[in-house]
Protein backbone atom coordinates (compact mmCIF):
# COMPACT_ATOMS: atom_id res chain seq x y z
CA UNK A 1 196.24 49.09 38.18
CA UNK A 2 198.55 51.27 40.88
CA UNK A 3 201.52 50.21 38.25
CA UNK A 4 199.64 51.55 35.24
CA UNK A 5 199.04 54.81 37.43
CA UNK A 6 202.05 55.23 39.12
CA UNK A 7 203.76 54.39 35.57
CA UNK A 8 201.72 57.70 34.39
CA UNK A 9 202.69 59.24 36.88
CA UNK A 10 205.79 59.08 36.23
CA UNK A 11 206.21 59.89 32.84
CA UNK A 12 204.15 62.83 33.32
CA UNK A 13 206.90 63.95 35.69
CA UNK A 14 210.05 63.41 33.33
CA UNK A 15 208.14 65.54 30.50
CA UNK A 16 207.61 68.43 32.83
CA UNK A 17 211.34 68.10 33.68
CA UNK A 18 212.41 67.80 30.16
CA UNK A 19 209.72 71.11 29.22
CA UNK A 20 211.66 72.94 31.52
CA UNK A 21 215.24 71.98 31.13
CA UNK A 22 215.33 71.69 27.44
CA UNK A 23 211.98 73.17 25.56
CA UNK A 24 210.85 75.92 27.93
CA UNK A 25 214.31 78.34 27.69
CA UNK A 26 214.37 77.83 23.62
CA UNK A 27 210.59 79.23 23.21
CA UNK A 28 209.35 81.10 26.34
CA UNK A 29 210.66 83.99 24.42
CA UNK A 30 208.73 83.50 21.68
CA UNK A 31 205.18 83.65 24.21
CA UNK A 32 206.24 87.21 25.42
CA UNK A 33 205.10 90.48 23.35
CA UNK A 34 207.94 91.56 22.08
CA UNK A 35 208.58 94.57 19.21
CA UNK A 36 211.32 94.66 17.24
CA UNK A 37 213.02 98.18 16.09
CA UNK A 38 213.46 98.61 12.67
CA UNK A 39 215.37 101.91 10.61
CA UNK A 40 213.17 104.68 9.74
CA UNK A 41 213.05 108.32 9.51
CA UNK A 42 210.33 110.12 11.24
CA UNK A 43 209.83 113.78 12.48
CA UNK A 44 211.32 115.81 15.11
CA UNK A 45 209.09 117.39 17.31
CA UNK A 46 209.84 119.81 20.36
CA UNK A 47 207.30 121.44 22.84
CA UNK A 48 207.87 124.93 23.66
CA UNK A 49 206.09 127.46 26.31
CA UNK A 50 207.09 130.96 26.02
CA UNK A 51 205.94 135.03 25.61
CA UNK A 52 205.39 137.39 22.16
CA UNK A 53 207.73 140.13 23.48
CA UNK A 54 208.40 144.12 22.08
CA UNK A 55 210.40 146.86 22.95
CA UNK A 56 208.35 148.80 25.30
CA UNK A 57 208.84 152.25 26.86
CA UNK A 58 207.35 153.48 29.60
CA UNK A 59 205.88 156.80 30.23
CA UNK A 60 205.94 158.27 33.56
CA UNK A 61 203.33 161.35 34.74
CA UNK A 62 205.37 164.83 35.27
CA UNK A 63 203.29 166.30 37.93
CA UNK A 64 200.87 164.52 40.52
CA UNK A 65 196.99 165.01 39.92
CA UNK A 66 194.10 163.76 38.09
CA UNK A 67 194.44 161.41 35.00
CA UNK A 68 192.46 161.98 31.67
CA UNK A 69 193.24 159.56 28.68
CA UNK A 70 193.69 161.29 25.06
CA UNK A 71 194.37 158.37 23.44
CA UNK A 72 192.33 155.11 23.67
CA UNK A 73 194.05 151.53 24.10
CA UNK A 74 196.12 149.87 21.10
CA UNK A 75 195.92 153.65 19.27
CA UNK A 76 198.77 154.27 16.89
CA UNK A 77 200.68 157.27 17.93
CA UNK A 78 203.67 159.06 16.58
CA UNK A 79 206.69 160.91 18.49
CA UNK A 80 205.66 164.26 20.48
CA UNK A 81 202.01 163.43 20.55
CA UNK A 82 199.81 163.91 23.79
CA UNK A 83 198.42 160.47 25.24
CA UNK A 84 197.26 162.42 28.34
CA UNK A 85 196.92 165.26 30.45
CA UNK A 86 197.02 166.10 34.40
CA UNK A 87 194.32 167.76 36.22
CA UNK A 88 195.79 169.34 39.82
CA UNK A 89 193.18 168.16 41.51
CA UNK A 90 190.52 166.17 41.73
CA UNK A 91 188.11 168.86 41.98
CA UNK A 92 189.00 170.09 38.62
CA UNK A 93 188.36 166.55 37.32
CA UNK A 94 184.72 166.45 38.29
CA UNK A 95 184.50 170.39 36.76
CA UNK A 96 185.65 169.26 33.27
CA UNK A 97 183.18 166.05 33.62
CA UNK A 98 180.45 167.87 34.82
CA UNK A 99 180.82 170.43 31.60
CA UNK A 100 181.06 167.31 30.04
CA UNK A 101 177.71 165.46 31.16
CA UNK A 102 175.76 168.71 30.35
CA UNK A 103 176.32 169.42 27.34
CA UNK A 104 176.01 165.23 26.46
CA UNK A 105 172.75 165.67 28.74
CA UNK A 106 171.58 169.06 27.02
CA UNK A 107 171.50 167.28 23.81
CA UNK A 108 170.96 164.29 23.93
CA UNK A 109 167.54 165.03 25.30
CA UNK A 110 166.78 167.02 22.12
CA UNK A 111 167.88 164.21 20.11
CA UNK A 112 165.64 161.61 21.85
CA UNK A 113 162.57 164.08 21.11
CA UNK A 114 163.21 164.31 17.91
CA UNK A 115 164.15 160.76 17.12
CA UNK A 116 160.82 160.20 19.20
CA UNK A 117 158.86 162.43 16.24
CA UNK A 118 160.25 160.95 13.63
CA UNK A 119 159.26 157.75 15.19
CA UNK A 120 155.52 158.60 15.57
CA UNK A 121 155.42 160.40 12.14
CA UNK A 122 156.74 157.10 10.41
CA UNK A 123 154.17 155.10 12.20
CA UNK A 124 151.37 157.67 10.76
CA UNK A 125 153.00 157.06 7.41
CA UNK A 126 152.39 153.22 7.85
CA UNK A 127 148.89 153.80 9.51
CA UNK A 128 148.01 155.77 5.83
CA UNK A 129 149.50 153.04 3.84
CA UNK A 130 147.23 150.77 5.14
CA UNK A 131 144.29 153.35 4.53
CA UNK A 132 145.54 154.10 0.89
CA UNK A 133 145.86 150.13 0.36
CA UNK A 134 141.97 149.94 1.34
CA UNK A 135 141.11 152.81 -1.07
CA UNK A 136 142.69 151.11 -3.38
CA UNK A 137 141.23 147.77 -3.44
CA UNK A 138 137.82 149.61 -3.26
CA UNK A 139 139.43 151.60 -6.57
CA UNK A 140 139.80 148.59 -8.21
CA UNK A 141 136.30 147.17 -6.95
CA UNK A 142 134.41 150.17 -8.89
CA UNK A 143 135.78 150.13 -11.89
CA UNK A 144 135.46 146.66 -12.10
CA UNK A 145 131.89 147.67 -11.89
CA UNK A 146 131.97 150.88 -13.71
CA UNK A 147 130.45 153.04 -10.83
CA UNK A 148 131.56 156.27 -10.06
CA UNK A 149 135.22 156.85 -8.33
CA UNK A 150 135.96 160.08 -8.34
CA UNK A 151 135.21 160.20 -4.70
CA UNK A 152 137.68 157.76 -3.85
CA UNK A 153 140.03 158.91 -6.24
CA UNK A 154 140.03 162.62 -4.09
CA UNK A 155 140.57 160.41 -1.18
CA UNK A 156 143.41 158.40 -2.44
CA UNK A 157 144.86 162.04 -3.78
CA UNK A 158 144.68 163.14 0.08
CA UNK A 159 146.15 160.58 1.45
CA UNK A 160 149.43 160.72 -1.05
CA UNK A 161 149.14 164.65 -0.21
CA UNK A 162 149.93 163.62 3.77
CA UNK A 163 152.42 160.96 2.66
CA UNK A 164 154.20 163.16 1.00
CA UNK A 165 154.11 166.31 3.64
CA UNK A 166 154.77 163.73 6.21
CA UNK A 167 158.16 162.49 4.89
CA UNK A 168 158.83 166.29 4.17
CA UNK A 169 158.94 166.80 7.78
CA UNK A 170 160.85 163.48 8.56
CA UNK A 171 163.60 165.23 5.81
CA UNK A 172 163.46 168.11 7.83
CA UNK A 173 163.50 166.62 11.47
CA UNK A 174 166.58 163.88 10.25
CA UNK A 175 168.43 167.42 9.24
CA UNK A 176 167.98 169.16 12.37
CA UNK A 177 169.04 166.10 13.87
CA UNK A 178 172.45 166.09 12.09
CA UNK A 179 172.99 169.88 12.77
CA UNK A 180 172.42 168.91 16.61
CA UNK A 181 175.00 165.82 16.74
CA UNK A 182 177.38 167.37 15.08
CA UNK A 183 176.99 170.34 17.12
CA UNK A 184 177.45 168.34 20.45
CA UNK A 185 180.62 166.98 19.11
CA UNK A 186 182.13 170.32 18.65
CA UNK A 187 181.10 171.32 21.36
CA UNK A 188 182.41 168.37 23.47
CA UNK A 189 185.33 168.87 21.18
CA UNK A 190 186.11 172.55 22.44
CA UNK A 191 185.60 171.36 26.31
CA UNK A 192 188.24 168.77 25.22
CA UNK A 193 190.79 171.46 23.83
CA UNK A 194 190.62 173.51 26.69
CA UNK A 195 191.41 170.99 29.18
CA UNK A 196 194.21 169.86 27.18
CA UNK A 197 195.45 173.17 26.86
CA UNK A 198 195.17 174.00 30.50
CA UNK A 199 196.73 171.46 32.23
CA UNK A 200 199.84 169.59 32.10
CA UNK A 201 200.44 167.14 29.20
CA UNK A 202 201.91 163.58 28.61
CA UNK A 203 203.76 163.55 25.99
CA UNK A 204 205.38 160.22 24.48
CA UNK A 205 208.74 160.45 22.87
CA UNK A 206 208.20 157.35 20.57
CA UNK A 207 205.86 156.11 18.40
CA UNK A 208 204.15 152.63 18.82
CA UNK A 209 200.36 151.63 20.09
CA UNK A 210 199.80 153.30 23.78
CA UNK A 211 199.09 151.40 26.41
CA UNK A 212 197.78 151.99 29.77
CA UNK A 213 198.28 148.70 31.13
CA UNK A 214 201.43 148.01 33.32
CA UNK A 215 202.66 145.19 35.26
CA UNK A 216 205.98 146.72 36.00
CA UNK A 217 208.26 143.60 33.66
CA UNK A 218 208.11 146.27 30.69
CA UNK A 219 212.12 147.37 30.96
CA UNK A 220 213.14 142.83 31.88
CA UNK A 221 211.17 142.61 28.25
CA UNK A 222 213.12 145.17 26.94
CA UNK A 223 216.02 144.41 27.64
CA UNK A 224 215.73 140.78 26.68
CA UNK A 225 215.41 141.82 23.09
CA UNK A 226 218.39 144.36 22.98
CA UNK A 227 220.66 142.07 25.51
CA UNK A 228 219.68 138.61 24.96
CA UNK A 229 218.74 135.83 27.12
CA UNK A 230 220.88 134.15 29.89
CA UNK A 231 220.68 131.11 32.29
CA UNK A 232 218.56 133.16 34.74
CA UNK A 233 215.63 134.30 33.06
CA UNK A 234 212.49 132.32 34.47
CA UNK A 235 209.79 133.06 31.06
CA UNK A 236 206.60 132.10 33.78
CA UNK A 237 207.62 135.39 35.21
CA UNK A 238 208.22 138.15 32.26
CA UNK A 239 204.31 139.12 32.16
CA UNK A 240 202.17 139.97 35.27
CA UNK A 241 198.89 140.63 35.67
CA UNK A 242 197.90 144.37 34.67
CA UNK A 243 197.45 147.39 36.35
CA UNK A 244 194.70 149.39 34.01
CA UNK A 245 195.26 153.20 34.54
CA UNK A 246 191.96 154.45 33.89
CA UNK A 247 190.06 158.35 33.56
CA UNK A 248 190.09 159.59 37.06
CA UNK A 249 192.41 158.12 39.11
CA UNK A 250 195.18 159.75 41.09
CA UNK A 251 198.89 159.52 39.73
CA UNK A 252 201.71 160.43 41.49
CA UNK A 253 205.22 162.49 39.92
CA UNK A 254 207.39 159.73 38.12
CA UNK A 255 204.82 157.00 38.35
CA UNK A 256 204.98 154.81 35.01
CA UNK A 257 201.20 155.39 34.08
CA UNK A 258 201.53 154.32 29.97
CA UNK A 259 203.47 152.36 27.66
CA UNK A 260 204.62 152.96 24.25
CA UNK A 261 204.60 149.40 22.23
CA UNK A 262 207.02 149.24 18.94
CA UNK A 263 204.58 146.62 17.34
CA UNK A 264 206.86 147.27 14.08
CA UNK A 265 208.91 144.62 15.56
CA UNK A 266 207.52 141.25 16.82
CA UNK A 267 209.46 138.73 19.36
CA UNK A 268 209.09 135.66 21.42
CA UNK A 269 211.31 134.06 24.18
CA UNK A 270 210.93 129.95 24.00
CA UNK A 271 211.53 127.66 26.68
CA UNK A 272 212.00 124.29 24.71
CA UNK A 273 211.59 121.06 25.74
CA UNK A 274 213.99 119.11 23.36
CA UNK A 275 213.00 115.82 21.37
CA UNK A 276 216.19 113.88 22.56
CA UNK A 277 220.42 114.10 22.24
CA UNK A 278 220.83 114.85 18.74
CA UNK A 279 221.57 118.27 17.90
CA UNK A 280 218.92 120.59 16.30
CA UNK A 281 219.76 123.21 13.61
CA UNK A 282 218.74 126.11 14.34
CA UNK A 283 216.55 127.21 11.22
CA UNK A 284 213.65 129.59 10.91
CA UNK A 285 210.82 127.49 11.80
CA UNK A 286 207.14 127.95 11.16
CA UNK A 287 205.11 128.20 14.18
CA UNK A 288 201.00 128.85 14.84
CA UNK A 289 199.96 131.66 16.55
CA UNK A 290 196.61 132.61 16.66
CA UNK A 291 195.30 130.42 14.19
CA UNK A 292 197.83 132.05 11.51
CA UNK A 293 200.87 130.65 10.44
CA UNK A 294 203.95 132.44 11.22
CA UNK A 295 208.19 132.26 10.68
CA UNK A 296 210.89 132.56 13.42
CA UNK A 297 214.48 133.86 12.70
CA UNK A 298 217.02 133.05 15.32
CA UNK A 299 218.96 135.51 17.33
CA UNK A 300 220.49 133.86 20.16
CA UNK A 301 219.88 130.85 21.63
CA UNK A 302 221.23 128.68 24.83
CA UNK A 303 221.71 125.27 25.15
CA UNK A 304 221.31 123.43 28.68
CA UNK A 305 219.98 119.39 28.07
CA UNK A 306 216.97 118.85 28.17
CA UNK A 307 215.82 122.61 27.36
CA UNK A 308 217.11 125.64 25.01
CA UNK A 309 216.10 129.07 25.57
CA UNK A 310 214.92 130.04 22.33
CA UNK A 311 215.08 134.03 21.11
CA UNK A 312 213.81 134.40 17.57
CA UNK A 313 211.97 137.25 15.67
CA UNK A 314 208.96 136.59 14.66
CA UNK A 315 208.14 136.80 11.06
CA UNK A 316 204.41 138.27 10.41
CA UNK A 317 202.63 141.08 9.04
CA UNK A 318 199.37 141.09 11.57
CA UNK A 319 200.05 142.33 14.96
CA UNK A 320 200.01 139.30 17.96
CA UNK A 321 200.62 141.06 20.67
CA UNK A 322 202.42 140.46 24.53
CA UNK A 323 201.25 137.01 25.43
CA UNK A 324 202.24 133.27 26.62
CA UNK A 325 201.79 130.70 24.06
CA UNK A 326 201.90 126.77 24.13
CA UNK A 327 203.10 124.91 21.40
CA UNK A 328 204.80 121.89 19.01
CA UNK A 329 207.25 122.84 16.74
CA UNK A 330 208.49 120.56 13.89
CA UNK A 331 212.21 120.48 13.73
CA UNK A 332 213.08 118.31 11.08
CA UNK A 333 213.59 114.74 10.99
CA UNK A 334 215.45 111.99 12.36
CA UNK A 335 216.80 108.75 10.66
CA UNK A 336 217.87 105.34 12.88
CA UNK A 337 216.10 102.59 15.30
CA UNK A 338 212.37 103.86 15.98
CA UNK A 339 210.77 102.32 19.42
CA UNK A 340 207.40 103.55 20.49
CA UNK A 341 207.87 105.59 23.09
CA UNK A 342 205.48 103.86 25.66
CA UNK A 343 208.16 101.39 25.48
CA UNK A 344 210.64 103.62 27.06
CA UNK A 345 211.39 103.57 30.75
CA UNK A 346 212.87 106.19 33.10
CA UNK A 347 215.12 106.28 36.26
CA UNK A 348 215.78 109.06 37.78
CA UNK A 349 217.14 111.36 34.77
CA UNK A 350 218.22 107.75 32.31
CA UNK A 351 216.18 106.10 30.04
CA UNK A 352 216.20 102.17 29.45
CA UNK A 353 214.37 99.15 27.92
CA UNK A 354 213.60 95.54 28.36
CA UNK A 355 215.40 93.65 25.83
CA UNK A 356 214.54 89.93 25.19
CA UNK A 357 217.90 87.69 25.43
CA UNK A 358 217.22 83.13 24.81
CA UNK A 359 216.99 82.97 28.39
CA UNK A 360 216.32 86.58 30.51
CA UNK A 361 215.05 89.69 29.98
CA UNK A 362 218.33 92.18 30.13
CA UNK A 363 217.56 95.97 31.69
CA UNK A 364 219.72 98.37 29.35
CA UNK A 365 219.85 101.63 29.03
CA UNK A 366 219.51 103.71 26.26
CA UNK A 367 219.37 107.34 25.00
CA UNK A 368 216.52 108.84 23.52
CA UNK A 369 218.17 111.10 20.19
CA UNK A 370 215.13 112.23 19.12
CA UNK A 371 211.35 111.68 17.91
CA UNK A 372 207.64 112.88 19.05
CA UNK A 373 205.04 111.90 21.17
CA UNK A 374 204.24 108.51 19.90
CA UNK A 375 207.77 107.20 18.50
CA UNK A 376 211.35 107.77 19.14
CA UNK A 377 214.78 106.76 18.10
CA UNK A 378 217.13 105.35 20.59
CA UNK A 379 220.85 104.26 20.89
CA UNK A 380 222.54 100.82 22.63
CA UNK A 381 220.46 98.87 20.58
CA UNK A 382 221.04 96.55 17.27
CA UNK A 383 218.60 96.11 14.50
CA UNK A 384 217.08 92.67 15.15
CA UNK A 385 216.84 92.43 18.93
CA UNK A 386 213.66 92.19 20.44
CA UNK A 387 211.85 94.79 22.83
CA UNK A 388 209.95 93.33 25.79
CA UNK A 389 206.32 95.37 25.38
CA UNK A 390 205.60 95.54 29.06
């Protein structure tokens, strides 16, 4: 009996040996997930951050003082017209607003009375319609019965009599109330005209949508568009948060207090992440802004692995305005080995992968050339090896 075991032993021993010296190298590779890249041609996509940029110019005040805005935010305005004007002082200010709020609080009390008659009058109307509705059912009762109705008939004519004169005098009221808005605009109108014709005026010697928000990058923007771009400019930095000049506040000589924006003209700087090592071309793309679909034509553009600074005009008829903006950009396509890109590795700033040899698993590195999110084609490897899927 301790023959037959140690017998089976035995030969359980020599097949274990043999499994590992002879079977186990020729098909452990075959028990590991492997993929294997084949040719395809799949699209090039880049991710870009950057900012919708304009020529700006910036309008400083000409005296110290008070500040009173002509023109409202995002208005249209042409060369030589007034944006603003300059009150000496503060007390001045609060004279033209105090003209201001009484002549707004003059009428618009008269306006609420009247609006407040019309209101009760309208609600007498309804109050007879509901009378006239009962005379009328009680109309219809009689002569269904062929009694008398003149009566009610003289009351139903009365009623229609007070309808009528009623809405007369709504006519009338609704008139009077047109001739008194209309005279509160001119006369807020006139208070306007004289304080822009007795104090000093802003004047903007462009034309473009005013602004009165500044965050002090206007002239960097600027000059990006009629200079270019170089290896310094830092795109997280080219818009700041706002400072909102606003009706009433103190400005000082030569402080920038407006902007002029040429929205004629659209542009935006892009930081690009590239796709890989293969060139792009440098085509007029179609991007999304907004929701809306827009083209880019390249001006100048610089090249520094892994990013490009992108600056491109922007292609639209609907106005976008300054702002930063996150997005993919298709750039074509690629042709050659695709790998998934989970499959790809990184140390330090080179790529690799885990290619399955008969006997080890070889570390080699690779270069990505270009791709998307989910696949990518690669160099350093042949058509037919296998991928370790880690």
């Amino acid at each position: 009996m301790k023959g037959i075991f140690k017998t089976t032993l035995t030969r359980i021993f020599i097949g274990i040996i043999a499994y590992i010296c002879f079977v186990q190298p020729n098909v452990w590779e075959y028990t590991l997930e492997t993929f294997s890249p084949s040719s395809q041609t799949i699209q090039r996509i880049v991710s870009a951050k950057g900012v919708v940029l304009y020529r700006e110019r910036v309008i400083e005040s000409p005296v110290s003082g008070i500040i009173m805005r002509v023109k409202d935010n995002s208005t249209r305005i042409a060369k030589g017209d007034t944006i603003a004007i300059i009150f000496p002082t503060t007390e001045d200010y609060k004279n033209y607003t105090r003209e201001v709020d009484s002549v707004i609080s003059y009428y618009d009390d008269i306006i609420k009375e009247k609006n407040n008659v019309i209101t009760d009058k309208k609600k007498k109307i309804e109050e007879i319609y509901n009378d006239l509705n009962k005379e009328s059912k009680l109309l219809n009762s009689l002569v269904a019965n062929k009694q008398d109705i003149a009566e009610v008939l003289i009351r139903i004519g009365e009623l229609n009599s007070r309808i009528n004169s009623l809405k007369g005098e709504i006519t009338n009221l609704t008139k009077e109330l047109k001739v008194l808005k209309e005279e509160k605009l001119s006369k807020l109108a006139s208070l306007r005209q004289n304080a822009i014709s007795s104090n000093i005026k802003v004047i903007s010697d462009t034309s473009g949508l005013v602004s009165f928000s500044i965050d002090s990058r206007e002239d960097v923007r600027s000059t990006i568009i009629e200079k270019g771009v170089g290896d310094n400019i830092n795109v997280d930095s080219l818009l700041k948060e706002s400072k909102v000049i606003n009706d009433g506040d103190s400005v000082r000589k030569g402080e920038v207090i407006a902007k002029v924006i040429d929205n004629l003209e659209q542009f935006i700087l892009l930081e690009v992440s590239l796709d890989g090592k293969s060139p792009i071309e440098h085509n007029n793309y179609k991007l999304n802004l907004d929701g809306k679909g827009v083209s880019i034509e390249f001006i100048k553009w610089i090249s520094k692995y892994p990013k490009e600074l992108w600056l491109c005009k922007i292609k639209s008829s609907y106005y976008i305005g300054p702002k930063y903006v996150s997005l993919n950009i298709n750039v074509g396509t690629i042709e050659g080995l695709v790998v998934p890109k989970s499959l790809i590795k990184q140390e330090g700033d080179r790529y690799f992968v885990y290619v399955v040899n008969s006997n080890s698993i070889e570390k080699r590195f690779v270069d990505i050339l270009g791709g998307n999110e989910k696949e990518v084609v690669i160099d350093n490897i042949n058509k037919g090896e296998l991928l370790f899927v880690d």
